[in-house]
C-alpha atoms as a PDB file:
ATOM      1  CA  UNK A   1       0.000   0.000   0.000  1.00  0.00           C
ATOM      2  CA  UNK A   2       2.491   2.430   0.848  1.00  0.00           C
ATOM      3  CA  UNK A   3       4.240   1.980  -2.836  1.00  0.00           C
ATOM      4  CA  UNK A   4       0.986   2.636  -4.687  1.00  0.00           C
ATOM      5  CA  UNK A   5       1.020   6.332  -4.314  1.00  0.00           C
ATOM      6  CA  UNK A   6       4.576   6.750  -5.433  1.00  0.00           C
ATOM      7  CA  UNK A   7       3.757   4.736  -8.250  1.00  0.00           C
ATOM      8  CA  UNK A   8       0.706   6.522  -9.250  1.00  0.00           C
ATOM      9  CA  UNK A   9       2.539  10.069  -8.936  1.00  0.00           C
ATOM     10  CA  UNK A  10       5.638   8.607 -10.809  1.00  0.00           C
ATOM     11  CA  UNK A  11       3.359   7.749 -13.585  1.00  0.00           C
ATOM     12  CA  UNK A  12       1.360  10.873 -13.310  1.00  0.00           C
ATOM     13  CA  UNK A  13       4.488  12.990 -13.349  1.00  0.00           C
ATOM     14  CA  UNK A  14       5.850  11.274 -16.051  1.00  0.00           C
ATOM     15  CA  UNK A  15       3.003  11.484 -18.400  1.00  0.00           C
ATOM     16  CA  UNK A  16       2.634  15.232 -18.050  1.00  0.00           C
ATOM     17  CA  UNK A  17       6.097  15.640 -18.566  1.00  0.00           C
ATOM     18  CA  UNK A  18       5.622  13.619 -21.763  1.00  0.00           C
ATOM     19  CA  UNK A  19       2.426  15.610 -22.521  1.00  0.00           C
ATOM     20  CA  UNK A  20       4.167  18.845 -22.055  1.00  0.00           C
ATOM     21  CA  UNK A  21       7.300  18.072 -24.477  1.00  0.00           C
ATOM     22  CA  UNK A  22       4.984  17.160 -27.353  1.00  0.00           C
ATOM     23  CA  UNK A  23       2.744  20.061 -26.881  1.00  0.00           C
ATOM     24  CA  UNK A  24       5.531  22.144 -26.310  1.00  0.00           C
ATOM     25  CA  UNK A  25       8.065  20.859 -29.435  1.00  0.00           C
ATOM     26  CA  UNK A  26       9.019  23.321 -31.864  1.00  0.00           C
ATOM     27  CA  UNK A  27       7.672  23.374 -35.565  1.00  0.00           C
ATOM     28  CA  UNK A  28      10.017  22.035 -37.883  1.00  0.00           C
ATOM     29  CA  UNK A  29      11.701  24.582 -40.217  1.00  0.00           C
ATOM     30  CA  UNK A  30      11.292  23.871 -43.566  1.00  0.00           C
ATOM     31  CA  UNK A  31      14.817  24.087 -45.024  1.00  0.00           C
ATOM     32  CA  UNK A  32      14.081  24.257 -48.451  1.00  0.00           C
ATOM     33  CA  UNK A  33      12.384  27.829 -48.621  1.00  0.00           C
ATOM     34  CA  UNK A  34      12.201  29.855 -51.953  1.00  0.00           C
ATOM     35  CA  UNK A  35      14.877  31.532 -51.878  1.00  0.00           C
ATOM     36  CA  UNK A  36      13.842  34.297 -54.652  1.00  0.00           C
ATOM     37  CA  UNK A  37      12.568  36.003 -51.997  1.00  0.00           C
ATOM     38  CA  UNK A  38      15.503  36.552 -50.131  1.00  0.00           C
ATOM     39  CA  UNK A  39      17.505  38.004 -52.866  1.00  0.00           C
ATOM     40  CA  UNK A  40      18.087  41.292 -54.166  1.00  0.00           C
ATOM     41  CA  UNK A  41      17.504  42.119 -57.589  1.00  0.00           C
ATOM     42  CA  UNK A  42      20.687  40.549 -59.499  1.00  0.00           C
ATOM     43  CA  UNK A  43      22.029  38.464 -56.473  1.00  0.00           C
ATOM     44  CA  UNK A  44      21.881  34.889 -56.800  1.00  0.00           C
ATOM     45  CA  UNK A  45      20.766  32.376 -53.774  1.00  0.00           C
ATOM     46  CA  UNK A  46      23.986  30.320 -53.302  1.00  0.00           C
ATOM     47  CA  UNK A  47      23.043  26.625 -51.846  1.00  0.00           C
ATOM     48  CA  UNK A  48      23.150  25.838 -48.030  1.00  0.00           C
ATOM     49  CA  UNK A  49      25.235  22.681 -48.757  1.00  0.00           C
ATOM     50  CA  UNK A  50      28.200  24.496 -51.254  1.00  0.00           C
ATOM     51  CA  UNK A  51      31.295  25.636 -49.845  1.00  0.00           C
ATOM     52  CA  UNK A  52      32.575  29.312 -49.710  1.00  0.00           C
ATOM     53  CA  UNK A  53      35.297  29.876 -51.864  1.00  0.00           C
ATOM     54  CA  UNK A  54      38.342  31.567 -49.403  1.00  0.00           C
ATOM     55  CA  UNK A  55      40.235  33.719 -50.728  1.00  0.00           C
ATOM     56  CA  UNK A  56      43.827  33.010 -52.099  1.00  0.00           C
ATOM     57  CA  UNK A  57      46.428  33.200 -48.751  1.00  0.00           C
ATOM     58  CA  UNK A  58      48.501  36.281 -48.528  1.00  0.00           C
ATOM     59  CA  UNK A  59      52.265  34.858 -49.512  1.00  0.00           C
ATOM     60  CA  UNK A  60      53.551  37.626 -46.842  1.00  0.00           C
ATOM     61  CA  UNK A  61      51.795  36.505 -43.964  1.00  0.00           C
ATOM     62  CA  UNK A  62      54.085  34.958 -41.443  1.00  0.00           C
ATOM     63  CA  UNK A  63      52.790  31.328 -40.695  1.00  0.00           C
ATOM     64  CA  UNK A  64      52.422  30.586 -36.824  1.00  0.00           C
ATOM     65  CA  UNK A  65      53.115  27.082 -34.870  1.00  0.00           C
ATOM     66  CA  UNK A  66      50.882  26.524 -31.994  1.00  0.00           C
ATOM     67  CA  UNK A  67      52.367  24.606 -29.154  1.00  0.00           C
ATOM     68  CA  UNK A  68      50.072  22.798 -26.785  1.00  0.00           C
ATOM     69  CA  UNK A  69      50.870  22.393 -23.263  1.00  0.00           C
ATOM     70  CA  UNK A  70      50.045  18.808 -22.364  1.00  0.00           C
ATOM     71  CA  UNK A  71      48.895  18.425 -19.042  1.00  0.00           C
ATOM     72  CA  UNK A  72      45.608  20.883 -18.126  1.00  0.00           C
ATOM     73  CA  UNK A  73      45.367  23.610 -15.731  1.00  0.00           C
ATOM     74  CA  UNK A  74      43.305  22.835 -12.715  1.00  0.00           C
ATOM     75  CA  UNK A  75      42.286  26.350 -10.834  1.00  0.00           C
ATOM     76  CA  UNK A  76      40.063  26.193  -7.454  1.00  0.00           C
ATOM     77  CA  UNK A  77      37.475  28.751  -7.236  1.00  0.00           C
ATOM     78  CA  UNK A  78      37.025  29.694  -3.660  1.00  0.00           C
ATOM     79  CA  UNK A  79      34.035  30.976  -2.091  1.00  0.00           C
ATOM     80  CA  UNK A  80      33.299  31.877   1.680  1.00  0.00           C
ATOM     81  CA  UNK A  81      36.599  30.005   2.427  1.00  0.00           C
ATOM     82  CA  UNK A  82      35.556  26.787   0.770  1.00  0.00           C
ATOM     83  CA  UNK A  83      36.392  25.427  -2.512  1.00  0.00           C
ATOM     84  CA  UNK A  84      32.794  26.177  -4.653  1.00  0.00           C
ATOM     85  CA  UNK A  85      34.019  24.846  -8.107  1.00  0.00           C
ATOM     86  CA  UNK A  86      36.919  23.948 -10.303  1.00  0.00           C
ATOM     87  CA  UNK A  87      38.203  25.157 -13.527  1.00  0.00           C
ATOM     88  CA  UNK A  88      39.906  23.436 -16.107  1.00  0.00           C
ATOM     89  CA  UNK A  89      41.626  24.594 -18.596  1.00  0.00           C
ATOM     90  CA  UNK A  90      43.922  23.378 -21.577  1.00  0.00           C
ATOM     91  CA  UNK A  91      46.596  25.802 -23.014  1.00  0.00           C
ATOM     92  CA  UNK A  92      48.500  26.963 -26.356  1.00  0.00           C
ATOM     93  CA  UNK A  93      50.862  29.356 -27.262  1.00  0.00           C
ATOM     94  CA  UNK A  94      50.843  30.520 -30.795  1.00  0.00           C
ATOM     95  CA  UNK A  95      54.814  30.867 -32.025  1.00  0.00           C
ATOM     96  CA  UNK A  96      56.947  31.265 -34.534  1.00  0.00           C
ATOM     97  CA  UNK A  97      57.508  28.277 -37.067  1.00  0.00           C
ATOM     98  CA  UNK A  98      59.904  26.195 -35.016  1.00  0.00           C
ATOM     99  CA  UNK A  99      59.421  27.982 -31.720  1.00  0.00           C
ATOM    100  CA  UNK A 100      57.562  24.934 -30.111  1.00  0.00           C
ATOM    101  CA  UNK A 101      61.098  23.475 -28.730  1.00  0.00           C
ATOM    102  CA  UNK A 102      61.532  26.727 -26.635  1.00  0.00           C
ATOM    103  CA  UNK A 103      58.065  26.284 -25.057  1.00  0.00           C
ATOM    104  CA  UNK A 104      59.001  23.048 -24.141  1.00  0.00           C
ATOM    105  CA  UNK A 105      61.867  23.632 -22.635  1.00  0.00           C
ATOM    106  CA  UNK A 106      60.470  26.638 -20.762  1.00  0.00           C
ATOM    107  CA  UNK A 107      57.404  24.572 -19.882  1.00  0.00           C
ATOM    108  CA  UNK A 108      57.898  24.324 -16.217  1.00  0.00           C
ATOM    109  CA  UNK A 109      58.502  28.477 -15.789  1.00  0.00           C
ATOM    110  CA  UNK A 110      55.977  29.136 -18.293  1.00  0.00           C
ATOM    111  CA  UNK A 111      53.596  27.040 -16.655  1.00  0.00           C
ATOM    112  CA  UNK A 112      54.359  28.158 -12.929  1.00  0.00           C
ATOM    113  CA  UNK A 113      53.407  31.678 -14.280  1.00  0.00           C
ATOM    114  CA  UNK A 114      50.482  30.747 -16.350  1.00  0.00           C
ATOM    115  CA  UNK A 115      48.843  29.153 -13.124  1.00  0.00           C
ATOM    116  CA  UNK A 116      49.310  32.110 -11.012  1.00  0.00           C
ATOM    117  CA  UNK A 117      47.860  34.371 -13.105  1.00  0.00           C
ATOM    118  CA  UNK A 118      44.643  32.079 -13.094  1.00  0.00           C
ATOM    119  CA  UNK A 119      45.294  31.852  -9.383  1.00  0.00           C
ATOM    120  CA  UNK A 120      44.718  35.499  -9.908  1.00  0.00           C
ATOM    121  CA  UNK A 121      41.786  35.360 -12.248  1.00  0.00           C
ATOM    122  CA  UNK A 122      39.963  33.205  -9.907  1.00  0.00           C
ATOM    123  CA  UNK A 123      40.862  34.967  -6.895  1.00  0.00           C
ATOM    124  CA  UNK A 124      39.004  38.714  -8.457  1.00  0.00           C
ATOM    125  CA  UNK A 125      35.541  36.830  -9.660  1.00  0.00           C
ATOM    126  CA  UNK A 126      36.871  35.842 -12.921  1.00  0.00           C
ATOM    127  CA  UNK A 127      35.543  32.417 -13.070  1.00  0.00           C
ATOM    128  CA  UNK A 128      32.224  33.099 -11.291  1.00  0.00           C
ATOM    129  CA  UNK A 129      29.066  33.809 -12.645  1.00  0.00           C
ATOM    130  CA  UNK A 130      29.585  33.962 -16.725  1.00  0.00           C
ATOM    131  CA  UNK A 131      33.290  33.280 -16.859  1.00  0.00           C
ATOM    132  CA  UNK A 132      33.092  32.849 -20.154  1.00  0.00           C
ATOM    133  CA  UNK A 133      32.273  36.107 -21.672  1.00  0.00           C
ATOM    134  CA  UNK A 134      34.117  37.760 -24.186  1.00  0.00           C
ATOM    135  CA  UNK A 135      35.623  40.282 -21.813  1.00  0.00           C
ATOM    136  CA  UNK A 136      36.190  38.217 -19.033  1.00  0.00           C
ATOM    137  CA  UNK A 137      38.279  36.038 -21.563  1.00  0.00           C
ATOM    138  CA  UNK A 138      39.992  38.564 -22.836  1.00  0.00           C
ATOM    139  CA  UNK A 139      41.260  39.890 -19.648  1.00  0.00           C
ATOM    140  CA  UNK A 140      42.261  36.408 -18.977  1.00  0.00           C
ATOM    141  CA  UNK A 141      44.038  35.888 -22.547  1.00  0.00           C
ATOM    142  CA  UNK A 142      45.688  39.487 -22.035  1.00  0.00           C
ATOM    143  CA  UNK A 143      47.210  38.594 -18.654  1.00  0.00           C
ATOM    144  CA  UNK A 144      48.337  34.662 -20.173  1.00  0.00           C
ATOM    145  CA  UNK A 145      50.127  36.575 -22.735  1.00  0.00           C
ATOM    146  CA  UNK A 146      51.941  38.745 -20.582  1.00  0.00           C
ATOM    147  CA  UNK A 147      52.951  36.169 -18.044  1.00  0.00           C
ATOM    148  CA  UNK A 148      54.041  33.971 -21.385  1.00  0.00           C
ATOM    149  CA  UNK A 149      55.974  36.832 -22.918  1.00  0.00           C
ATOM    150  CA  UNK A 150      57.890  37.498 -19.385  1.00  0.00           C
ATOM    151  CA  UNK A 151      59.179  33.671 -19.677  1.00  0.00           C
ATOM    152  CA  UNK A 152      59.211  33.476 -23.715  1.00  0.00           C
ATOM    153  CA  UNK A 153      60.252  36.909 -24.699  1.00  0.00           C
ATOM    154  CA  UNK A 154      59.125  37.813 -28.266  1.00  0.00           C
ATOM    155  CA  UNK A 155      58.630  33.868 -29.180  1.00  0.00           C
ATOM    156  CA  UNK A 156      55.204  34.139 -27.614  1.00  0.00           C
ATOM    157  CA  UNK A 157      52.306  35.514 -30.119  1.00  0.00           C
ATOM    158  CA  UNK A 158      49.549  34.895 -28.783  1.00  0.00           C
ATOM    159  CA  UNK A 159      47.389  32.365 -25.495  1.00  0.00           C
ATOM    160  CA  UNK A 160      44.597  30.366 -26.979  1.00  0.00           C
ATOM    161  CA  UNK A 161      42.185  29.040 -24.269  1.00  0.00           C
ATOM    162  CA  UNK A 162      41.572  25.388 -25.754  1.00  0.00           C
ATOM    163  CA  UNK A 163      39.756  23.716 -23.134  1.00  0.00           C
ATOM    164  CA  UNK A 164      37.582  25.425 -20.534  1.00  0.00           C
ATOM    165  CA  UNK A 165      35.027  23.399 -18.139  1.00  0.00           C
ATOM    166  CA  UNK A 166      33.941  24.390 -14.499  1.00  0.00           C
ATOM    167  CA  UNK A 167      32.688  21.851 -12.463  1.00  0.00           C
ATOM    168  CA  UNK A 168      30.794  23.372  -9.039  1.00  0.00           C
ATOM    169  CA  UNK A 169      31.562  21.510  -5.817  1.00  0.00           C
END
């Protein structure tokens, strides 16, 4: 007796949720819409499937490597004196063709820095709330870079944020 009225509002709860995702789904969009319409007069309607056409690569460019740090950053974020989440991030520094050999050898200074400054980051609010904003990241790319360039001098280009993920506690 005492398992009947679980049951009943497990089944109960389960239909309406059931009920209220099929009254509730989305019309399909139909994909294949004139697309005359659309157009101004003397533009064409180029298909959804083709493939822009890039154009050709500047010769003078200078080509970058990107070197990957292997092992991930793990960064506590502290709240009220306890740990509330962690943050996990994977790292690369954009170099000059054939630069990856310094940040390897470098790896345990450049990483030493690159952790403190998301020691830092973490410490000020940056990974709270929506840490993943485009000016919270680009604080946090602005400050890699300068804690890369202090180890890597001019080799260092640039701090791509691979890898982000924050798991709360």
């Amino acid at each position: 007796m005492k398992l009947i009225v679980p049951l009943i509002l497990l089944l109960v709860g389960t239909g309406a949720g059931v009920g209220a995702g099929i009254v509730l789904k989305p019309e399909p969009v139909e994909e294949h819409a004139d697309a005359s319409e659309h157009c101004l007069p003397g533009e064409t309607q180029v298909a959804a499937d083709a493939t822009p056409e890039l154009p050709p690569v500047d010769a003078t460019a200078e080509e970058v490597a990107y070197a990957k740090l292997e092992n991930q950053f793990v960064i506590p974020v502290i709240d009220d004196e306890k740990i509330a989440a962690m943050v996990v991030l994977s790292i690369g520094i954009a170099v000059p063709p054939g630069g990856e050999d310094a940040v390897l050898a470098v790896e345990p200074r450049l990483r030493d820095g690159l952790l403190q400054v998301m020691f830092n980051h973490a410490n000020i609010g940056g990974f709270s709330g929506n840490f993943t904003s485009t000016s919270n990241m680009r604080i946090l790319r602005e400050d890699l870079l300068q804690s890369a360039q202090s180890v890597l001098g001019a080799t260092a280009l640039d701090v791509l944020v691979l890898d982000i993920l924050r798991q709360d506690v």
